[in-house]
PDB file of N, CA and C in Angstrom:
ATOM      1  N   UNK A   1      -0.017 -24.959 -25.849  1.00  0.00           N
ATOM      2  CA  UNK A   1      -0.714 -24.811 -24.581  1.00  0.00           C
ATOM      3  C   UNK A   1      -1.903 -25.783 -24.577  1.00  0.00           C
ATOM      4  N   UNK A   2      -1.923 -26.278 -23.392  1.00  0.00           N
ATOM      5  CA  UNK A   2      -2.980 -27.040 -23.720  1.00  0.00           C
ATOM      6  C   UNK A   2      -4.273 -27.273 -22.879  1.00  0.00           C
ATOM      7  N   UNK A   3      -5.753 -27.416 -22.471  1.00  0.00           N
ATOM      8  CA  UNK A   3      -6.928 -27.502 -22.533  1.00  0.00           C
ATOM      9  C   UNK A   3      -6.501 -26.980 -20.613  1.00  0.00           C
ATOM     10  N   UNK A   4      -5.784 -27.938 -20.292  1.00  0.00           N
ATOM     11  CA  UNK A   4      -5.451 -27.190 -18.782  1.00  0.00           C
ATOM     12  C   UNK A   4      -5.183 -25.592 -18.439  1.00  0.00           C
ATOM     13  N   UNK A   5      -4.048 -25.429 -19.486  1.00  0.00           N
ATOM     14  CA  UNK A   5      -3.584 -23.834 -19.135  1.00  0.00           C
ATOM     15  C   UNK A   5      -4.750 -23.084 -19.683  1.00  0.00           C
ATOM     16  N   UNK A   6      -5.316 -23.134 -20.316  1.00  0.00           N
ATOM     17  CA  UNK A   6      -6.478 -22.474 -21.200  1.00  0.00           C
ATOM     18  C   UNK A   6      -7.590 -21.836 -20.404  1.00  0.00           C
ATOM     19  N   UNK A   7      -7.782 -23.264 -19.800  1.00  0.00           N
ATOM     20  CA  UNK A   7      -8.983 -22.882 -18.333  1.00  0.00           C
ATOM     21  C   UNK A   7      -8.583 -22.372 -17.279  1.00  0.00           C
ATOM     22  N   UNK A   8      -7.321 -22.903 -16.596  1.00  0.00           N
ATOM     23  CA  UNK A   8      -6.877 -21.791 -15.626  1.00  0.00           C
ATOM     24  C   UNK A   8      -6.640 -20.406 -16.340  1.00  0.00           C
ATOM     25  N   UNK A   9      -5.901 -20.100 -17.201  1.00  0.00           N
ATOM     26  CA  UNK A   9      -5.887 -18.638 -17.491  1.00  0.00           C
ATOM     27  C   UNK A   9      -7.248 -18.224 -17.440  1.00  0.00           C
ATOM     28  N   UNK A  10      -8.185 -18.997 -18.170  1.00  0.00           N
ATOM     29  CA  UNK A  10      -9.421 -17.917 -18.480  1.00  0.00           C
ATOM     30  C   UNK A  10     -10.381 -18.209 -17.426  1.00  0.00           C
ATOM     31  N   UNK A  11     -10.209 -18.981 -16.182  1.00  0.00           N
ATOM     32  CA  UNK A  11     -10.873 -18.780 -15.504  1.00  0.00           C
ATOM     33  C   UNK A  11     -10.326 -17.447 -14.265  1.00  0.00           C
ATOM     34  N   UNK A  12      -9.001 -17.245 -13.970  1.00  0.00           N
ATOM     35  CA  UNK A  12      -7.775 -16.263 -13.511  1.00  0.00           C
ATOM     36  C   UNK A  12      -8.734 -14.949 -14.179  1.00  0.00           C
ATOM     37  N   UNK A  13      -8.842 -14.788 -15.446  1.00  0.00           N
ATOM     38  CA  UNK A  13      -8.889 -13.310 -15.848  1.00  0.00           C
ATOM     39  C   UNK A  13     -10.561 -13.275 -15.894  1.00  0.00           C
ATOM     40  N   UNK A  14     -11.490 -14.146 -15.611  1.00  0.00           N
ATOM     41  CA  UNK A  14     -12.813 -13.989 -15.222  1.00  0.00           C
ATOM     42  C   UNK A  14     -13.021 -13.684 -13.931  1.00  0.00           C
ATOM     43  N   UNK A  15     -12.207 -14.297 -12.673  1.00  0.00           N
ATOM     44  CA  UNK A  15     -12.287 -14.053 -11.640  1.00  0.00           C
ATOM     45  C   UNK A  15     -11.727 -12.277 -11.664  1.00  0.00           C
ATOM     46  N   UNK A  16     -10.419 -12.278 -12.049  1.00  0.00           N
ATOM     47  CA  UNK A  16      -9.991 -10.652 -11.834  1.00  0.00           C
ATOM     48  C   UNK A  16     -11.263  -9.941 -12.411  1.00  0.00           C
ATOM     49  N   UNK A  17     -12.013  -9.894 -13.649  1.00  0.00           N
ATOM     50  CA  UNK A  17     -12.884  -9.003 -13.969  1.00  0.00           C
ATOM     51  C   UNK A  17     -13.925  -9.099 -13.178  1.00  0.00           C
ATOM     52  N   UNK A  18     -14.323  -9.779 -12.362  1.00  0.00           N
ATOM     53  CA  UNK A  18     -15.596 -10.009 -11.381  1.00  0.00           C
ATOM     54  C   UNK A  18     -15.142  -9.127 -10.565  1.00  0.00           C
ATOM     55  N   UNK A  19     -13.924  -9.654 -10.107  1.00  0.00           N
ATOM     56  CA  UNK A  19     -13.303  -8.385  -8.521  1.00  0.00           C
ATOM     57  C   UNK A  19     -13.220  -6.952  -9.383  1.00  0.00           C
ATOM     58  N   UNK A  20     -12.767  -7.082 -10.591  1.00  0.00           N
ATOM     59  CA  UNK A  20     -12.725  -5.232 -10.979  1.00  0.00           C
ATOM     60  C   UNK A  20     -13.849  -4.801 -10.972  1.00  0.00           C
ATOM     61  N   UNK A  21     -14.713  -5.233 -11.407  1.00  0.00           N
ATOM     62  CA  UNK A  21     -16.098  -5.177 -11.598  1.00  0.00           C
ATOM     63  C   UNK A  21     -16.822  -4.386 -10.548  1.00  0.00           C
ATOM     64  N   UNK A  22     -16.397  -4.773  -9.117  1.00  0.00           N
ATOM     65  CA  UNK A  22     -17.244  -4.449  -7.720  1.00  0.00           C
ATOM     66  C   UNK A  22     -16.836  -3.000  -7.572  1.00  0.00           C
ATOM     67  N   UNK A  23     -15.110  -2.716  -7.861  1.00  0.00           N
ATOM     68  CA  UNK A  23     -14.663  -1.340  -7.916  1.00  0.00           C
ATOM     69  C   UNK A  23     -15.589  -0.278  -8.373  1.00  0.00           C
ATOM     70  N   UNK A  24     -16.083  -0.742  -9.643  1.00  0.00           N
ATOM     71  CA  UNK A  24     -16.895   0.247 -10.334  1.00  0.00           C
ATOM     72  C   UNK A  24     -18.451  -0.129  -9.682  1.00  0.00           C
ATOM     73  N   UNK A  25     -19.210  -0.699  -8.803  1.00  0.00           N
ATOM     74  CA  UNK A  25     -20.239   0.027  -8.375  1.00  0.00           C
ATOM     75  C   UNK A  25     -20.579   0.850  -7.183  1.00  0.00           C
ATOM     76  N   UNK A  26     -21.520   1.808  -7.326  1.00  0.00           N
ATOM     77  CA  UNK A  26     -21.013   2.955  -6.767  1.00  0.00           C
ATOM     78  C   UNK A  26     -21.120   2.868  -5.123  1.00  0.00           C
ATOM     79  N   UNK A  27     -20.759   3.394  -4.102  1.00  0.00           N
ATOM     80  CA  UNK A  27     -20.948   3.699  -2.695  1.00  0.00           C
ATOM     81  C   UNK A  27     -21.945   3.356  -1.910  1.00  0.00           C
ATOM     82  N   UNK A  28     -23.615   4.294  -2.619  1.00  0.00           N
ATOM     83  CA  UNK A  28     -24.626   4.042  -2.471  1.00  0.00           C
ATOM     84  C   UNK A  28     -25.016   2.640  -2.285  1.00  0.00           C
ATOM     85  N   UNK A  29     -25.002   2.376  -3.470  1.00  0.00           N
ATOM     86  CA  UNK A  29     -25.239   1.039  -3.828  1.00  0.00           C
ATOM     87  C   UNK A  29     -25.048  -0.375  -2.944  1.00  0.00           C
ATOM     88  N   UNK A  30     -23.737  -0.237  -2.547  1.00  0.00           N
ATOM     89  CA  UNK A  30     -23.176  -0.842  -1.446  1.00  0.00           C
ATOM     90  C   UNK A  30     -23.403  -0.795   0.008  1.00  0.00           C
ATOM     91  N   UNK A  31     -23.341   0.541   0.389  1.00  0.00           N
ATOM     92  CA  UNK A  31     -23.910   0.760   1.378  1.00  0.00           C
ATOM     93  C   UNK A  31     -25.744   0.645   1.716  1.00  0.00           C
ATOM     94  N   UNK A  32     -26.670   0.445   0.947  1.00  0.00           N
ATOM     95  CA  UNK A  32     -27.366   0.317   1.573  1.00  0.00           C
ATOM     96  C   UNK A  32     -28.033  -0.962   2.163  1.00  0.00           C
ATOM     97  N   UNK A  33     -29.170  -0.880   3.423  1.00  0.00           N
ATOM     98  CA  UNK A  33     -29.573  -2.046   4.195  1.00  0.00           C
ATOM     99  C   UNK A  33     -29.865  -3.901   3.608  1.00  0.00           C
ATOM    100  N   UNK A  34     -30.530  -3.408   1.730  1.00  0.00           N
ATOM    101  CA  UNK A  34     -30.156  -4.698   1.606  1.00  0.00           C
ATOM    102  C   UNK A  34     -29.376  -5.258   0.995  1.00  0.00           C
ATOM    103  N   UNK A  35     -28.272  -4.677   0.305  1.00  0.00           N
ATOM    104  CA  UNK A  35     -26.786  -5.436   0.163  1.00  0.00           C
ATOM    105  C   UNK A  35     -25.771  -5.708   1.698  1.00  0.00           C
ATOM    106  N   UNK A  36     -26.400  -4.687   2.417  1.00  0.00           N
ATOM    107  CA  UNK A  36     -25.560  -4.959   3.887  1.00  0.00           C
ATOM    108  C   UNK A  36     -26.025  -6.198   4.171  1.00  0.00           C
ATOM    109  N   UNK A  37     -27.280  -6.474   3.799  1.00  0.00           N
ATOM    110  CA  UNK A  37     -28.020  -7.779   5.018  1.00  0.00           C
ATOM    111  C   UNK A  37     -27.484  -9.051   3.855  1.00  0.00           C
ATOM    112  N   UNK A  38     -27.221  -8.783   3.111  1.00  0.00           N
ATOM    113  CA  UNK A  38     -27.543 -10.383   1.967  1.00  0.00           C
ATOM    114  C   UNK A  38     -25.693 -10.590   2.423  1.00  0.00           C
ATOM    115  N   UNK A  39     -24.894  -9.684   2.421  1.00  0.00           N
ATOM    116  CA  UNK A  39     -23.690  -9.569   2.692  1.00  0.00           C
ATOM    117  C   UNK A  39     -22.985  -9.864   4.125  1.00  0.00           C
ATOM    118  N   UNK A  40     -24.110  -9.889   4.744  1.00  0.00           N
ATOM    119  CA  UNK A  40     -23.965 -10.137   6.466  1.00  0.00           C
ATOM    120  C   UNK A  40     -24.242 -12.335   5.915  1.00  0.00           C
ATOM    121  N   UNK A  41     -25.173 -12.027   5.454  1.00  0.00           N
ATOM    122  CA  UNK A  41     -25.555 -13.780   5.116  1.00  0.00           C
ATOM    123  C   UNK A  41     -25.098 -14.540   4.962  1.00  0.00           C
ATOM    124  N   UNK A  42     -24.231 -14.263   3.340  1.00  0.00           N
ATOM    125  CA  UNK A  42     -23.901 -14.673   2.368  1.00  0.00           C
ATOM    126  C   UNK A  42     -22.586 -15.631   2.730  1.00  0.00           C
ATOM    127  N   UNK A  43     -22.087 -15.385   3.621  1.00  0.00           N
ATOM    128  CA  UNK A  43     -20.605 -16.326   3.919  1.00  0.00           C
ATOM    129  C   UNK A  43     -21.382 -17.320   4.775  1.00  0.00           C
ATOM    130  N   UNK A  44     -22.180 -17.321   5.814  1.00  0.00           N
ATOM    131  CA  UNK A  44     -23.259 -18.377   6.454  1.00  0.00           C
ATOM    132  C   UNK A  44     -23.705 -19.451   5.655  1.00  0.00           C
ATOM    133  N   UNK A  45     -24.208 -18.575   4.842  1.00  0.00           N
ATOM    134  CA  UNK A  45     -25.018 -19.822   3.813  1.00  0.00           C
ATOM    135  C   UNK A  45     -23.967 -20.162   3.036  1.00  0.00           C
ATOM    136  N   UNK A  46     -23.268 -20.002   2.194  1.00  0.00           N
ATOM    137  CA  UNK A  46     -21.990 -20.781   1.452  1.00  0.00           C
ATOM    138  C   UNK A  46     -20.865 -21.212   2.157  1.00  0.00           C
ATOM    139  N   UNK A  47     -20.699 -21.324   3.575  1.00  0.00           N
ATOM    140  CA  UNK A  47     -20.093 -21.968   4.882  1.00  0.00           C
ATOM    141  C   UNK A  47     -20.998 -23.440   4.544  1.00  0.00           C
ATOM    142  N   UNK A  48     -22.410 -22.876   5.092  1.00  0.00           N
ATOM    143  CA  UNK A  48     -23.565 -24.121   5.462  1.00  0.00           C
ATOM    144  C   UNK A  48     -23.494 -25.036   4.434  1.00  0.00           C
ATOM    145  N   UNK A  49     -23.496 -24.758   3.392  1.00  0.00           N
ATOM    146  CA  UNK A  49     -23.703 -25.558   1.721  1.00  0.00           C
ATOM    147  C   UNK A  49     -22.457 -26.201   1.925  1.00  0.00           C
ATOM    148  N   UNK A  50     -21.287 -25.672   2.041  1.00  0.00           N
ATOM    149  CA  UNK A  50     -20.323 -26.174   1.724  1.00  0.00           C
ATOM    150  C   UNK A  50     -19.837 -27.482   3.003  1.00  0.00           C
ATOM    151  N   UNK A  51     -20.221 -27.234   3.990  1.00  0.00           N
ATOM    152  CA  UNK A  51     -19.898 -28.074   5.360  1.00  0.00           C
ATOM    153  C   UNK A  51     -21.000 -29.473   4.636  1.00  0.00           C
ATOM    154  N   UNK A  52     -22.119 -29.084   3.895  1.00  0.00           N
ATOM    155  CA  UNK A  52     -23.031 -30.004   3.742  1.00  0.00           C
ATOM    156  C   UNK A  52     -22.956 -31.054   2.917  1.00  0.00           C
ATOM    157  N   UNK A  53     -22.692 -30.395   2.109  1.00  0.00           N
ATOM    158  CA  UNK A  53     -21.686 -31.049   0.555  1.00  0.00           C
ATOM    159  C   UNK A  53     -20.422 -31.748   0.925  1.00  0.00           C
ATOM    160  N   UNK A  54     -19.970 -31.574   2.163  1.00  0.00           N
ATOM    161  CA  UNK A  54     -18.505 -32.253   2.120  1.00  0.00           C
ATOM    162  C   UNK A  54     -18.563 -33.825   3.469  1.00  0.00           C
ATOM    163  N   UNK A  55     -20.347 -33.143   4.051  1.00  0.00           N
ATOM    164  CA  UNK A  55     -20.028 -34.406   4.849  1.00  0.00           C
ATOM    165  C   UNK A  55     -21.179 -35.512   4.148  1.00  0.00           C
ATOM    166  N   UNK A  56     -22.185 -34.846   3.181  1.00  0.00           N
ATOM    167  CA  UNK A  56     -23.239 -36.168   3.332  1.00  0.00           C
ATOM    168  C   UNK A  56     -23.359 -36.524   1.505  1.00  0.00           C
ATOM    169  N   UNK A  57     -21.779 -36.150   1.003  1.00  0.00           N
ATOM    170  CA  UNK A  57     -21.970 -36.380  -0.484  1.00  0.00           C
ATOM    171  C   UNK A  57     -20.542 -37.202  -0.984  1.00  0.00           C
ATOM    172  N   UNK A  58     -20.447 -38.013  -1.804  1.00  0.00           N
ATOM    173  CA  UNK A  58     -19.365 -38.353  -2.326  1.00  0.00           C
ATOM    174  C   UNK A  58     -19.387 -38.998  -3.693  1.00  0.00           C
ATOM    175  N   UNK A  59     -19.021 -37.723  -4.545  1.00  0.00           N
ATOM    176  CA  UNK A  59     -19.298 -37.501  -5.924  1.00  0.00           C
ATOM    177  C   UNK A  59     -20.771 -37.270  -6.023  1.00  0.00           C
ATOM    178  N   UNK A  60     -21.153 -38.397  -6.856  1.00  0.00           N
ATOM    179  CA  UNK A  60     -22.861 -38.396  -7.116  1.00  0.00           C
ATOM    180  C   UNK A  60     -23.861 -39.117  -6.230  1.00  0.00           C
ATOM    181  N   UNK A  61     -23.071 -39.244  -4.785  1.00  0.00           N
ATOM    182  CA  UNK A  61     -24.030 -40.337  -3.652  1.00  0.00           C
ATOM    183  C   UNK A  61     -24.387 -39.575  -2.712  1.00  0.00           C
ATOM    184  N   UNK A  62     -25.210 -39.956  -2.371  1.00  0.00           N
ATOM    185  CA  UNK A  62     -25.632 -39.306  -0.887  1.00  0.00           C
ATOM    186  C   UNK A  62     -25.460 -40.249   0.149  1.00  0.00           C
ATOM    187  N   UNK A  63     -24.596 -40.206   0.845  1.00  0.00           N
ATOM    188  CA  UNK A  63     -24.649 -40.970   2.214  1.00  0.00           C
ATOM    189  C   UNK A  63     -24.155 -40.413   3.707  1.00  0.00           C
ATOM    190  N   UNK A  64     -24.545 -41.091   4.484  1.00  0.00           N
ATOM    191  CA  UNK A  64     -23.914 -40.722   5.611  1.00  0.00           C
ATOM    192  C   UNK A  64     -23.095 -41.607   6.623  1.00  0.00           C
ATOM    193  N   UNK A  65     -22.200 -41.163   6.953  1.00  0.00           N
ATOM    194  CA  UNK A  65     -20.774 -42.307   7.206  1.00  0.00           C
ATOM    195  C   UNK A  65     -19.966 -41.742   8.557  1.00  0.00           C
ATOM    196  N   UNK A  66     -18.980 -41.991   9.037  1.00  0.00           N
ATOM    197  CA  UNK A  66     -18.164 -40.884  10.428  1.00  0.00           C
ATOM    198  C   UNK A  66     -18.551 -39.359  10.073  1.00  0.00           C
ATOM    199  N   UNK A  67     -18.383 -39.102   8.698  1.00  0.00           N
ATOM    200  CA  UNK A  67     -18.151 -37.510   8.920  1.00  0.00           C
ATOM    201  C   UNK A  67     -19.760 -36.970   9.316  1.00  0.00           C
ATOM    202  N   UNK A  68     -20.935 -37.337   9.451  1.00  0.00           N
ATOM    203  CA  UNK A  68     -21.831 -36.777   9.721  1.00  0.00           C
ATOM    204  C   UNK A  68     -21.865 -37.083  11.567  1.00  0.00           C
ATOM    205  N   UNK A  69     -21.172 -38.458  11.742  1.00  0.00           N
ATOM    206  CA  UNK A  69     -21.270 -38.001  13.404  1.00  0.00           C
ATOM    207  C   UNK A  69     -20.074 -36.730  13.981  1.00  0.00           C
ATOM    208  N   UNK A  70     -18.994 -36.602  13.138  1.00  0.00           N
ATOM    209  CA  UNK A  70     -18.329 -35.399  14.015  1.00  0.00           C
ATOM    210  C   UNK A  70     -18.673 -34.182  13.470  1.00  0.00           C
ATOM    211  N   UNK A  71     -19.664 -33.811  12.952  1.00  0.00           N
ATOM    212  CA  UNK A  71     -20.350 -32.829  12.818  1.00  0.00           C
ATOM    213  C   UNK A  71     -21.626 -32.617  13.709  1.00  0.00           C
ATOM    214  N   UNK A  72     -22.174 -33.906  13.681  1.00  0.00           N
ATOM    215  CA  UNK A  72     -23.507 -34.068  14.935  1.00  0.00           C
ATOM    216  C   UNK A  72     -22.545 -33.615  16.338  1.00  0.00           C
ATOM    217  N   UNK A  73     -21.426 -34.355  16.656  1.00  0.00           N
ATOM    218  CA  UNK A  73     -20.907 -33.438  17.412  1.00  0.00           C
ATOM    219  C   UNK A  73     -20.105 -32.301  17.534  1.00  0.00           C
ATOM    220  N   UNK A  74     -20.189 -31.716  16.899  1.00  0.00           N
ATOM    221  CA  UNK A  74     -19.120 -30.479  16.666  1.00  0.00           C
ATOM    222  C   UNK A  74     -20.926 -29.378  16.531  1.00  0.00           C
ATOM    223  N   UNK A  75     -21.629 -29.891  16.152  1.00  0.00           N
ATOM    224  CA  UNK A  75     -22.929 -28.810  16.837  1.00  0.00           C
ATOM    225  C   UNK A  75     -23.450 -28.943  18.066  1.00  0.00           C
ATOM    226  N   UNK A  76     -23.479 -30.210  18.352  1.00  0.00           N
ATOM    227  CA  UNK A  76     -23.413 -30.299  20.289  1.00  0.00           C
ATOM    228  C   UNK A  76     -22.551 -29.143  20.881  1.00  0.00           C
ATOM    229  N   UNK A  77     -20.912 -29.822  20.258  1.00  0.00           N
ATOM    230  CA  UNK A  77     -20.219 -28.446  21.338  1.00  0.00           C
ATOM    231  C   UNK A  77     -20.310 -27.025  20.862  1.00  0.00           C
ATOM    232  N   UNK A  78     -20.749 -26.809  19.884  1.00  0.00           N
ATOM    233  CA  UNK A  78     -21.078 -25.053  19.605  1.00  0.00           C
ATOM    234  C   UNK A  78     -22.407 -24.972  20.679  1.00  0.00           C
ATOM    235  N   UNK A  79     -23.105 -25.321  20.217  1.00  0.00           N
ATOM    236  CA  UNK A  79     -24.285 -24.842  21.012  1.00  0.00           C
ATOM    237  C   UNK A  79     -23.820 -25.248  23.118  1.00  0.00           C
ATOM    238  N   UNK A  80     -23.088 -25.885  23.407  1.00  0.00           N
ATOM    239  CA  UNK A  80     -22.819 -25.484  24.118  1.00  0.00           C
ATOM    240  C   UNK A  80     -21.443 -24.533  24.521  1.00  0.00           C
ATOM    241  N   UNK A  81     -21.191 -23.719  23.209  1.00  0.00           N
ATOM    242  CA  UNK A  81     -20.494 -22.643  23.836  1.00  0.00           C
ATOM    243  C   UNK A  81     -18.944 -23.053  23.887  1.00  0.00           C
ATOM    244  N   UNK A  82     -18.637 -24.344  23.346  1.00  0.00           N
ATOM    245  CA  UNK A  82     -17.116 -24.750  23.173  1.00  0.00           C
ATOM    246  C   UNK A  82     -16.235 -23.827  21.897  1.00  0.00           C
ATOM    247  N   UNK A  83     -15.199 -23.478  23.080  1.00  0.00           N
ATOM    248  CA  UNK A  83     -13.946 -22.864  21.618  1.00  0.00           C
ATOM    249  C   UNK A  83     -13.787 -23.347  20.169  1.00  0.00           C
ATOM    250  N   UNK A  84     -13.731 -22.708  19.352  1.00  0.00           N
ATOM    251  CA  UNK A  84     -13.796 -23.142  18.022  1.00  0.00           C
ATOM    252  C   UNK A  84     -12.566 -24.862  17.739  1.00  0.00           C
ATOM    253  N   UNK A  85     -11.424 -24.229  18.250  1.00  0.00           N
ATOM    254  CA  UNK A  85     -10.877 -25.028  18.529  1.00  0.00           C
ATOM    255  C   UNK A  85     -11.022 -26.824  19.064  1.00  0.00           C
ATOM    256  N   UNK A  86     -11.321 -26.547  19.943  1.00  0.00           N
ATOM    257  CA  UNK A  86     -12.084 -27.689  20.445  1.00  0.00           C
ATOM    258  C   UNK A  86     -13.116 -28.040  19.788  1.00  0.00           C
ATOM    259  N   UNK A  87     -14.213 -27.392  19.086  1.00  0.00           N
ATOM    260  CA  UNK A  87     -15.072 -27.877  18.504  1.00  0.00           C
ATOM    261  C   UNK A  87     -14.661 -28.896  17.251  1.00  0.00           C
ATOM    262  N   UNK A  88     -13.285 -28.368  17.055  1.00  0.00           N
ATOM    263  CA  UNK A  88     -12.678 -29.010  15.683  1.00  0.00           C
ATOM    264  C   UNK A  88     -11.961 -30.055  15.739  1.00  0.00           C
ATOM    265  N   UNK A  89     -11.367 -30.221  17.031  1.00  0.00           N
ATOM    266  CA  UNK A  89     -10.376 -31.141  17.730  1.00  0.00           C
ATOM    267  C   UNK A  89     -11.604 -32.553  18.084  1.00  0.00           C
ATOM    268  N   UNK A  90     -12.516 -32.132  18.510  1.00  0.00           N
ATOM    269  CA  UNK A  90     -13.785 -32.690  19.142  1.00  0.00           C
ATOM    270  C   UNK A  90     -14.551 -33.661  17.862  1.00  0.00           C
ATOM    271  N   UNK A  91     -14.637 -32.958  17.165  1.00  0.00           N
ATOM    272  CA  UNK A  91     -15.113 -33.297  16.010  1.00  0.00           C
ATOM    273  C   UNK A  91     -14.065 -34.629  14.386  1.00  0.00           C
ATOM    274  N   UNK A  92     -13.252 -33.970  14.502  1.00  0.00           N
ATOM    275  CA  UNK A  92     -11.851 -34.778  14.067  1.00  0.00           C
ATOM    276  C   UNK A  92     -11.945 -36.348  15.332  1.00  0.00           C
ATOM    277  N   UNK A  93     -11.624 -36.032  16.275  1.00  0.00           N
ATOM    278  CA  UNK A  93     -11.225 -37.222  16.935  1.00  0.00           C
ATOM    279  C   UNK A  93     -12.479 -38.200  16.858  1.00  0.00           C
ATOM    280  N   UNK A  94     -14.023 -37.713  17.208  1.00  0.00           N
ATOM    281  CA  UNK A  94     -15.046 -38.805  16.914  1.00  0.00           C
ATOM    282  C   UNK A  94     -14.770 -39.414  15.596  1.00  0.00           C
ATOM    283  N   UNK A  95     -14.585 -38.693  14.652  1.00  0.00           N
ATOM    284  CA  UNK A  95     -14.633 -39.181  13.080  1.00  0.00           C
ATOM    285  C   UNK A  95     -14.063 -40.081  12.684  1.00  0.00           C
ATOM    286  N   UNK A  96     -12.349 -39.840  13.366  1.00  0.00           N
ATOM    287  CA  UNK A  96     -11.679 -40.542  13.611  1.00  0.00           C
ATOM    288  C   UNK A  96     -11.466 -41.963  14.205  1.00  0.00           C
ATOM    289  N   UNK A  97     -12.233 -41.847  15.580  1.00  0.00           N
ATOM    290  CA  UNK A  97     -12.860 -43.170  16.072  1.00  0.00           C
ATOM    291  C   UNK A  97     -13.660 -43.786  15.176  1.00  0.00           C
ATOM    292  N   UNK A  98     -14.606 -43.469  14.795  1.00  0.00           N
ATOM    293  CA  UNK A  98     -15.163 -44.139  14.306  1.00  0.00           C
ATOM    294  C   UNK A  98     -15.223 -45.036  12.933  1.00  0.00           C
ATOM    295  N   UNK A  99     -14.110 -44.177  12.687  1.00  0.00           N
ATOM    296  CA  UNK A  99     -13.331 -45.019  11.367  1.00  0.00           C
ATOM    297  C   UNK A  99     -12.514 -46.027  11.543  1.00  0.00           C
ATOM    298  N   UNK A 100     -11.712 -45.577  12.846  1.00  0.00           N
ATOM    299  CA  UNK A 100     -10.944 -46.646  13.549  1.00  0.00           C
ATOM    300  C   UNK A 100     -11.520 -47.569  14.023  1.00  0.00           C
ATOM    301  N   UNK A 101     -12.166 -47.757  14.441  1.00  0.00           N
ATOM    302  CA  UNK A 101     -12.891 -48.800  15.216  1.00  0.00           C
ATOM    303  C   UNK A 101     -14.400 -49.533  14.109  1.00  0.00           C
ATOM    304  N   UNK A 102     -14.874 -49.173  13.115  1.00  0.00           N
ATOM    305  CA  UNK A 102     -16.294 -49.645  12.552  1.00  0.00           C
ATOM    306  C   UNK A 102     -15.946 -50.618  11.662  1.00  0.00           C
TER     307      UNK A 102
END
């Protein structure tokens, strides 16, 4: 076996013990106001990080290139209230242009 299977397995049975893990804490615990609120958050902010990381980084650079304009527009059309859909379609096609054409 070798250095590949090693890490996927043992990263597989770290992840399962994390998820068993949550089983065993108790009700209370869970239910109250500030695990509700960090839990209401928590997909926002590791959404945000992750949208951030994928448009203004590549590997160890920081730059900014098409993918930060179809994101500049793809928050134009949220904030005005455009279908997710479209926001994505909207966003793809500038990026797109602009790769095509620069």
């Amino acid at each position: 076996m070798n250095k590949f299977w090693i890490a996927t397995i043992g990263t597989s049975v770290i992840a399962y013990l994390i998820k068993f893990s949550g089983t065993l804490i108790p009700s209370r615990v869970l239910e109250s106001p500030g695990v509700r609120r960090i839990n209401g958050l928590l997909p926002i902010a590791m959404l945000s990080a992750l949208v951030a990381v994928q448009t203004f980084a590549d590997k160890k650079e920081l730059l900014i290139d098409h993918r930060a304009a179809g994101v500049f527009v793809a928050a134009i059309a949220l904030k005005l209230k455009a279908p997710f859909p479209v926001v994505v379609g909207i966003a793809a096609l500038v990026s797109a242009l602009l790769v095509r054409f620069a």
